[in-house]
C-alpha atoms as a PDB file:
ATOM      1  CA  UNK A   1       0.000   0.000   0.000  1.00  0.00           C
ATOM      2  CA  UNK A   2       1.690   3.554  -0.792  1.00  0.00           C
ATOM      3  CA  UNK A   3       2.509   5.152   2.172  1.00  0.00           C
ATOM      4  CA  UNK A   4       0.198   8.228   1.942  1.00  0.00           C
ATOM      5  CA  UNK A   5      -2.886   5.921   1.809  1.00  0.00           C
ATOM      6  CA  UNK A   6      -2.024   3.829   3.991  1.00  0.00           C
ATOM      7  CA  UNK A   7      -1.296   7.096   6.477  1.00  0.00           C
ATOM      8  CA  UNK A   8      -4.902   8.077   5.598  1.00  0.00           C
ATOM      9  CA  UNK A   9      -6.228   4.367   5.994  1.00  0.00           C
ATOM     10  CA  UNK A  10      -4.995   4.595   9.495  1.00  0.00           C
ATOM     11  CA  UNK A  11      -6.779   7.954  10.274  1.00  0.00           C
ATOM     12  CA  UNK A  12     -10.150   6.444   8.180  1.00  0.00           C
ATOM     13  CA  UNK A  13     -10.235   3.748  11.237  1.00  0.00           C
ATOM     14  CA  UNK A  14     -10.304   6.422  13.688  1.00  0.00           C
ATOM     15  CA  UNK A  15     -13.668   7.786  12.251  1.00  0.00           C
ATOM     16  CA  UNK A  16     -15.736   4.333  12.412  1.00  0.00           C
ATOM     17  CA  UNK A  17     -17.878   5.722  15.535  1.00  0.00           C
ATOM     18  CA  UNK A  18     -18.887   8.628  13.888  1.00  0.00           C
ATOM     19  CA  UNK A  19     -21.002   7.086  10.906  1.00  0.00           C
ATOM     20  CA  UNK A  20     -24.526   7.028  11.629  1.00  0.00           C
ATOM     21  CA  UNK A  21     -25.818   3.891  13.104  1.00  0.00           C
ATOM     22  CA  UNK A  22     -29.089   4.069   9.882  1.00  0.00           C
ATOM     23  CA  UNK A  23     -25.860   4.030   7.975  1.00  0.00           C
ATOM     24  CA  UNK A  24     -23.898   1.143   9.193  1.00  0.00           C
ATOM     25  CA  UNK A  25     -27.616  -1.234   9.046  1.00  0.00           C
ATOM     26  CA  UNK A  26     -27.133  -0.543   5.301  1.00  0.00           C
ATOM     27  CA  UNK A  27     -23.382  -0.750   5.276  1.00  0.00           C
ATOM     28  CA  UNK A  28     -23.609  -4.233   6.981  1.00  0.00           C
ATOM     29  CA  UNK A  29     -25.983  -5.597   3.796  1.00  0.00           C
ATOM     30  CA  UNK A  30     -22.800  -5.139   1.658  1.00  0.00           C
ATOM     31  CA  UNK A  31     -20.697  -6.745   4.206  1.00  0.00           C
ATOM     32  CA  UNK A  32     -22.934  -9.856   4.657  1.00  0.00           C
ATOM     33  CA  UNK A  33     -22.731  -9.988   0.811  1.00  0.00           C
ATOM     34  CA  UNK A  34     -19.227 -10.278   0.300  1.00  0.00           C
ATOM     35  CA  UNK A  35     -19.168 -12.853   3.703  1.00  0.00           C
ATOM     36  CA  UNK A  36     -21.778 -15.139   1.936  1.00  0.00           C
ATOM     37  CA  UNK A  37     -19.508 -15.219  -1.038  1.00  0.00           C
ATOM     38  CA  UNK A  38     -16.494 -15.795   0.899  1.00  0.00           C
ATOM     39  CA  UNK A  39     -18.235 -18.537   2.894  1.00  0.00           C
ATOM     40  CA  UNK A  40     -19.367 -19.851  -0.633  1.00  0.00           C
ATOM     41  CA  UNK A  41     -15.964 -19.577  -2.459  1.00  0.00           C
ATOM     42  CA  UNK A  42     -17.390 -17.286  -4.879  1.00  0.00           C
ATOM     43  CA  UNK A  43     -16.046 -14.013  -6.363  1.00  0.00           C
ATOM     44  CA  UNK A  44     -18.065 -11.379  -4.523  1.00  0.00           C
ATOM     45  CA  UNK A  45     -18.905  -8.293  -7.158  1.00  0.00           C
ATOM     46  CA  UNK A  46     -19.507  -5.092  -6.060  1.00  0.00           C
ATOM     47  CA  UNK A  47     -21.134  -2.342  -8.813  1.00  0.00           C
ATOM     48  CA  UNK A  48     -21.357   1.073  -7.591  1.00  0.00           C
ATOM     49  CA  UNK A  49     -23.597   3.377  -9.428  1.00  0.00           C
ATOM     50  CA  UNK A  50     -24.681   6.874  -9.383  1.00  0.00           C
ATOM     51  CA  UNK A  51     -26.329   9.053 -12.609  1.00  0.00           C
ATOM     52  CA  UNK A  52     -22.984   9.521 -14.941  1.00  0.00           C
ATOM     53  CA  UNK A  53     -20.513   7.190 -13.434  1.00  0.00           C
ATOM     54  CA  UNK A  54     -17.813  10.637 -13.069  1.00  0.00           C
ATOM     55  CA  UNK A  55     -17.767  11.092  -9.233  1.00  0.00           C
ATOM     56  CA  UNK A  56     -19.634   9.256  -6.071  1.00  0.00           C
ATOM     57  CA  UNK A  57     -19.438   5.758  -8.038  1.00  0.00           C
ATOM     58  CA  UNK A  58     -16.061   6.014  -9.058  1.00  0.00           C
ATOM     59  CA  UNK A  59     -14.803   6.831  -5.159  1.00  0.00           C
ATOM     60  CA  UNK A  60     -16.928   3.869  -4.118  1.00  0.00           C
ATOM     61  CA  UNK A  61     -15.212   1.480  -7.033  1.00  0.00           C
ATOM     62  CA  UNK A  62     -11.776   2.651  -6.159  1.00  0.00           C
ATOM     63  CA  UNK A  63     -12.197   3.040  -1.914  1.00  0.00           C
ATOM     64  CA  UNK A  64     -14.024  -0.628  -2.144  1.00  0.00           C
ATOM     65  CA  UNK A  65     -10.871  -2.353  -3.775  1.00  0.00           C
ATOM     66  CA  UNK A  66      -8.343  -0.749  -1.672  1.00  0.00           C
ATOM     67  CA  UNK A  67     -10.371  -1.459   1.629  1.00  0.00           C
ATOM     68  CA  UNK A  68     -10.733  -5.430   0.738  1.00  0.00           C
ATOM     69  CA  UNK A  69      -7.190  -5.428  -0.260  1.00  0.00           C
ATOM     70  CA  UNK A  70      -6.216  -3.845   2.925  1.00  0.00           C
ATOM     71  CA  UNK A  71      -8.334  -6.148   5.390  1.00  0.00           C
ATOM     72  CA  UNK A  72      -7.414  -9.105   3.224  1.00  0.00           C
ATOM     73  CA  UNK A  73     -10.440 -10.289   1.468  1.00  0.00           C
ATOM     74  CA  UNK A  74      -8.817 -11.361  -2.268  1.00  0.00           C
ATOM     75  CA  UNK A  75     -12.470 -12.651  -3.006  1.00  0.00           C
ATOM     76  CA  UNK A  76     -14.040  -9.231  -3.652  1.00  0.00           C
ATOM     77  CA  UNK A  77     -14.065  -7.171  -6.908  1.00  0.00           C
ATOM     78  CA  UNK A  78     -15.505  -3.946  -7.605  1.00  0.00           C
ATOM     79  CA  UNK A  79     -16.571  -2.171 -10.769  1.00  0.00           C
ATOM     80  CA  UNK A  80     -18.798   1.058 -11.109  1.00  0.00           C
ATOM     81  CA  UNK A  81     -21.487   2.174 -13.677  1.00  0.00           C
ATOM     82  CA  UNK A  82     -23.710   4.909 -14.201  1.00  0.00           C
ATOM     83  CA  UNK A  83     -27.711   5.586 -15.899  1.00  0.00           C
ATOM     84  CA  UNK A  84     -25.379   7.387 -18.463  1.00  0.00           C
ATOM     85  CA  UNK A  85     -21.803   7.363 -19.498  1.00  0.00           C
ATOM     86  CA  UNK A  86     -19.864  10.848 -19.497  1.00  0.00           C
ATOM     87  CA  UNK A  87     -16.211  10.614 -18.316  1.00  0.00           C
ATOM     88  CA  UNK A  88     -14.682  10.205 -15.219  1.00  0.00           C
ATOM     89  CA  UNK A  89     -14.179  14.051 -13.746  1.00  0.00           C
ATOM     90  CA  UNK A  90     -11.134  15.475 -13.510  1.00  0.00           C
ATOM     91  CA  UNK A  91     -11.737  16.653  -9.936  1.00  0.00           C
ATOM     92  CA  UNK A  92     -12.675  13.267  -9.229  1.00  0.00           C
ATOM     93  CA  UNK A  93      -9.348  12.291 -10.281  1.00  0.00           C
ATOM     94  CA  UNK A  94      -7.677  15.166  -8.330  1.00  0.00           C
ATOM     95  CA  UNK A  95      -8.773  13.984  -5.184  1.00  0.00           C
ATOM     96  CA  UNK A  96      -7.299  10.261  -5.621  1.00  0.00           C
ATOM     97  CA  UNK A  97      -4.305  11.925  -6.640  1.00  0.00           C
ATOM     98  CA  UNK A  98      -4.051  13.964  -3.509  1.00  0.00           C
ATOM     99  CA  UNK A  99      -4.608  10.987  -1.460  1.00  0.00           C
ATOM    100  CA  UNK A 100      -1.710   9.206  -2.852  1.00  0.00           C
ATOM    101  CA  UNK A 101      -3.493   7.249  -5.227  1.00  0.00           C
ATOM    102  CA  UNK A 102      -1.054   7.228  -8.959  1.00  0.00           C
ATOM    103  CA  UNK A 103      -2.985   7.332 -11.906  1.00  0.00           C
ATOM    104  CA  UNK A 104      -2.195   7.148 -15.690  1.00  0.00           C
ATOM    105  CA  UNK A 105      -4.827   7.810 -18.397  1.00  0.00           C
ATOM    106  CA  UNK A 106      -4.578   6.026 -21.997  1.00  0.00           C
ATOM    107  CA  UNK A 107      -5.749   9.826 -22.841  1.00  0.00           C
ATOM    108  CA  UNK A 108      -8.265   9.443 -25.236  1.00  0.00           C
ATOM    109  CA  UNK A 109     -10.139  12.936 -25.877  1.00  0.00           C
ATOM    110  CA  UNK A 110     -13.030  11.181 -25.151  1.00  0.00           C
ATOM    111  CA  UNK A 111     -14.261   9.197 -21.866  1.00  0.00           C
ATOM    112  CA  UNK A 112     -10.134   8.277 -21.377  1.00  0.00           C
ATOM    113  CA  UNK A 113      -9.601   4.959 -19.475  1.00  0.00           C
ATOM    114  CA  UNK A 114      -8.011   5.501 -16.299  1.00  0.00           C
ATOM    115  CA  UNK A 115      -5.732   2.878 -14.153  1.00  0.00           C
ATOM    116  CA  UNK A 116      -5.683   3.465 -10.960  1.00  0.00           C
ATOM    117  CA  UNK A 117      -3.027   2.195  -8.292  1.00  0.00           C
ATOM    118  CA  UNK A 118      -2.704   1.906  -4.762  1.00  0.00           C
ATOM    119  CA  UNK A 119      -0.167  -0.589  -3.826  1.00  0.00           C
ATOM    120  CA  UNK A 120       3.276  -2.306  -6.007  1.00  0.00           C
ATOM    121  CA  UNK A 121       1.492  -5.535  -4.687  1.00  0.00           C
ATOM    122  CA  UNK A 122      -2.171  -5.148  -5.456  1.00  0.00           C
ATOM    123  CA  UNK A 123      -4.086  -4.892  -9.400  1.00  0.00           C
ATOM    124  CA  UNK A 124      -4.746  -1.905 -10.353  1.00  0.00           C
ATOM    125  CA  UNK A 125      -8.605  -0.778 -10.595  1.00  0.00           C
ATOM    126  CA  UNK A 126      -9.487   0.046 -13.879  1.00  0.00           C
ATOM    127  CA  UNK A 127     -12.097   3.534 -14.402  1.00  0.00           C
ATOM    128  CA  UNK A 128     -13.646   4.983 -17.245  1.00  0.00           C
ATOM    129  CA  UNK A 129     -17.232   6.113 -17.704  1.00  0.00           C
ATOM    130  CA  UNK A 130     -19.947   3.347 -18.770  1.00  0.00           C
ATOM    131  CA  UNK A 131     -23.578   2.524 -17.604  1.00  0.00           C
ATOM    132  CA  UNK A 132     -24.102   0.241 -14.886  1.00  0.00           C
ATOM    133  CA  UNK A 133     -25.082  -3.001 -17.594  1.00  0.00           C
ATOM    134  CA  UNK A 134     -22.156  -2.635 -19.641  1.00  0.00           C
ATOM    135  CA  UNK A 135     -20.122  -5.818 -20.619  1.00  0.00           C
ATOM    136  CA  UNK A 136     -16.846  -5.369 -18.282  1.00  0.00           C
ATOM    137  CA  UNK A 137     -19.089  -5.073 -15.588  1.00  0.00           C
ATOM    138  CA  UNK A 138     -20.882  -8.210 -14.326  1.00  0.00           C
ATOM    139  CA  UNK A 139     -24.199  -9.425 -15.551  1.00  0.00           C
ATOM    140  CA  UNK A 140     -25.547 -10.924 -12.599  1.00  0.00           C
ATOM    141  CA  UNK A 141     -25.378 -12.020  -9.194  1.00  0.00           C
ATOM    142  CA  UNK A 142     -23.660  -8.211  -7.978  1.00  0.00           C
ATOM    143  CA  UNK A 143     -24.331  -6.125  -5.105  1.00  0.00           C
ATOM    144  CA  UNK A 144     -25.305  -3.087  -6.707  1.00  0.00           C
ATOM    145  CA  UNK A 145     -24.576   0.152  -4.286  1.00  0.00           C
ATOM    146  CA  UNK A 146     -26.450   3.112  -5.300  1.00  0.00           C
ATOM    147  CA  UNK A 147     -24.565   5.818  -4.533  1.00  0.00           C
ATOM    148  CA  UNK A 148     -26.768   9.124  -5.183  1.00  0.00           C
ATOM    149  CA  UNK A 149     -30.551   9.007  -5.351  1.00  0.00           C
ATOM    150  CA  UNK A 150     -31.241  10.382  -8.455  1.00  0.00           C
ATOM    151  CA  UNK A 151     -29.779   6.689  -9.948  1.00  0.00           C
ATOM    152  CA  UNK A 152     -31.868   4.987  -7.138  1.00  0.00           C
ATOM    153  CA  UNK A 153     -35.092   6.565  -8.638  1.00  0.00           C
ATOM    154  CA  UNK A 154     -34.552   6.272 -12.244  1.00  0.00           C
ATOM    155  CA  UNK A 155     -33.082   2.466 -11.834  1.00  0.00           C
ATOM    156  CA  UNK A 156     -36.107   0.837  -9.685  1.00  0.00           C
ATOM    157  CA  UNK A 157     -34.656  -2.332 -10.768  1.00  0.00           C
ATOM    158  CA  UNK A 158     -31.098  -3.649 -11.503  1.00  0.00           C
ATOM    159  CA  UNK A 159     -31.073  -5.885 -13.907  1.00  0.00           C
ATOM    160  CA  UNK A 160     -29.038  -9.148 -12.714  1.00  0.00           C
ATOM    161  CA  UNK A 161     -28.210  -7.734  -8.982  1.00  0.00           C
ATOM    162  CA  UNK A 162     -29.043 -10.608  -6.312  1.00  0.00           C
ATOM    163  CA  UNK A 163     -28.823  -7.557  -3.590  1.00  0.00           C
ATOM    164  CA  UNK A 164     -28.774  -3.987  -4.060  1.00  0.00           C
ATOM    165  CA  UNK A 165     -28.335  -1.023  -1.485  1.00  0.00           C
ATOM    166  CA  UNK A 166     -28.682   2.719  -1.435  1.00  0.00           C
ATOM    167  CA  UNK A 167     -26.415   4.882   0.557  1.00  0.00           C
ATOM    168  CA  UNK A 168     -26.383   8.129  -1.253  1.00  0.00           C
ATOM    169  CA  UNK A 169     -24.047  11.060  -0.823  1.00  0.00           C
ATOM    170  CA  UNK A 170     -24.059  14.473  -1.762  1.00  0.00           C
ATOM    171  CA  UNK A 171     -22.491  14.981  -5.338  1.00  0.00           C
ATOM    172  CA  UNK A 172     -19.350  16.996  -5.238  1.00  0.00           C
ATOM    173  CA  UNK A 173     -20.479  18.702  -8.593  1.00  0.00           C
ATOM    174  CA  UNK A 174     -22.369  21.380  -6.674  1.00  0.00           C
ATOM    175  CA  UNK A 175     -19.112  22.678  -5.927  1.00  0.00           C
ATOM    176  CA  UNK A 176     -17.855  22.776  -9.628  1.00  0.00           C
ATOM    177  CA  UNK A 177     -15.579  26.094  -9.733  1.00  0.00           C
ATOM    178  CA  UNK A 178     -16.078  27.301  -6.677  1.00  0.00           C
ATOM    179  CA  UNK A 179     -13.175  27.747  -4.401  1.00  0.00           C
ATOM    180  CA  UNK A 180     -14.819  24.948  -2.009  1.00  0.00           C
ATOM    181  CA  UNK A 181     -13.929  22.542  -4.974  1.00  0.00           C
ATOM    182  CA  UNK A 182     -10.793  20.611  -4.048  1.00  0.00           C
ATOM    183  CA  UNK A 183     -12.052  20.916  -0.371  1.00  0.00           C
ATOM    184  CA  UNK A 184     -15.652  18.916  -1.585  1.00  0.00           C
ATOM    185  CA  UNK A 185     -14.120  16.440  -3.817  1.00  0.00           C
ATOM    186  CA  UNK A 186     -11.843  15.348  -1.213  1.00  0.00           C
ATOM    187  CA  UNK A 187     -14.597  15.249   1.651  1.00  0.00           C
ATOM    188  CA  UNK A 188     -16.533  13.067  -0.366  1.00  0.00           C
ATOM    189  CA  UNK A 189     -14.213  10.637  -1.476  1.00  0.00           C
ATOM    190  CA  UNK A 190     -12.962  10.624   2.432  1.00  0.00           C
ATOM    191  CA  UNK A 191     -16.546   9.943   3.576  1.00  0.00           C
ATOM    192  CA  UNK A 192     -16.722   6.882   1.021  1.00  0.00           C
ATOM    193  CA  UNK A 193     -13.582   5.907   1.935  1.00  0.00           C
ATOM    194  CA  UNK A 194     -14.408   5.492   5.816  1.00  0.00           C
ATOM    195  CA  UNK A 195     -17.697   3.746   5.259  1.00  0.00           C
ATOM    196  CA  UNK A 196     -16.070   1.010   2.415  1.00  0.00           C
ATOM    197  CA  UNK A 197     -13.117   0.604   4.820  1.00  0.00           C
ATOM    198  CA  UNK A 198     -15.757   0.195   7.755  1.00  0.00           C
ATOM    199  CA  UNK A 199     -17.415  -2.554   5.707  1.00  0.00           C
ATOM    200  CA  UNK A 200     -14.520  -4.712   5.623  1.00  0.00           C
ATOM    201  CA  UNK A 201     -13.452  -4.303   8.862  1.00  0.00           C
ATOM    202  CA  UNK A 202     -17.085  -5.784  10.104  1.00  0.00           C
ATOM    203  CA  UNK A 203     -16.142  -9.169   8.623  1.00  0.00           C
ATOM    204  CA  UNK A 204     -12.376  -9.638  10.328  1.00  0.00           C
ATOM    205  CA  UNK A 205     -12.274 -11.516  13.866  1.00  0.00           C
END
């Protein structure tokens, strides 16, 4: 794990006891998802979705991998999607890349494919913009995590999900070009990281 994350993954721990107890009941579907697989010896997918797959989902794709990696659970694999496909946001991107994260873009002018990596030991998590049901993200049998409301309400149903769960945040976006911008972006993808790192460490004894 780079050293800067792994800094901030042992300041995330701290923060546990402050996320809402509503919050953990729905935080603890996710984890008794990915324990059933375990228990199974089954892959355990994790699709996190919001409206245009640029922000919210993309924290919870990226926070979700490094969390499991970190408490040890090789089992788990996340992916993200959106109602829409736009690009993942450059502010988005920022954030990681404040929190230690390295990223490298193949730099296509359009909707560029991102890798993301946290650790010389662990894969890389692949990001780009794509709706929730496209192919390199699984078909079926996924916990889908809703990640703003607005994709809750237009997606009643998830197609192939065998559990899905809402825990929205606020969208960073309001903040576009204002000089709260950096500040937002990295509070969100702080909050997400917290509650995906609090997920995993529900399941270790």
């Amino acid at each position: 794990m780079y050293p800067t994350i792994q800094s901030f993954i042992q300041e995330a721990i701290t923060q546990f006891e402050f996320i809402p107890s509503q919050r953990k009941q729905a935080l603890a579907k996710i984890a008794q998802y990915c324990l059933a697989k375990e228990k199974s010896a089954q892959q355990a997918f994790l699709v996190y979705i919001c409206t245009h797959n640029s922000r919210r989902s993309h924290f919870g794709q990226v926070w979700a991998q490094v969390a499991a990696n970190y408490y040890g659970f090789k089992h788990v694999q996340t992916f993200s999607g959106g109602t829409e496909a736009t690009a993942f946001n450059p502010n988005a991107i920022q954030a990681l890349r404040t929190m230690g994260f390295v990223i490298t873009s193949n730099e296509e002018p359009v909707n560029p494919h991102y890798v993301v990596s946290f650790s010389e030991e662990a894969n890389p998590v692949s990001c780009f913009s794509k709706r929730y049901d496209d192919l390199s993200n699984p078909q079926k049998d996924f916990c889908a995590v809703m990640t703003c409301n607005d994709a809750d309400e237009k997606c009643p149903v998830i197609v192939g999900a065998s559990l899905r769960v809402a825990t929205p945040f606020n969208d960073p976006k309001a903040f576009d070009g204002m000089v709260e911008q950096d500040a937002m972006y990295l509070e969100r993808s702080k909050q997400i990281a917290i509650e995906c790192l609090y997920v995993f460490s529900t399941l270790v004894h």
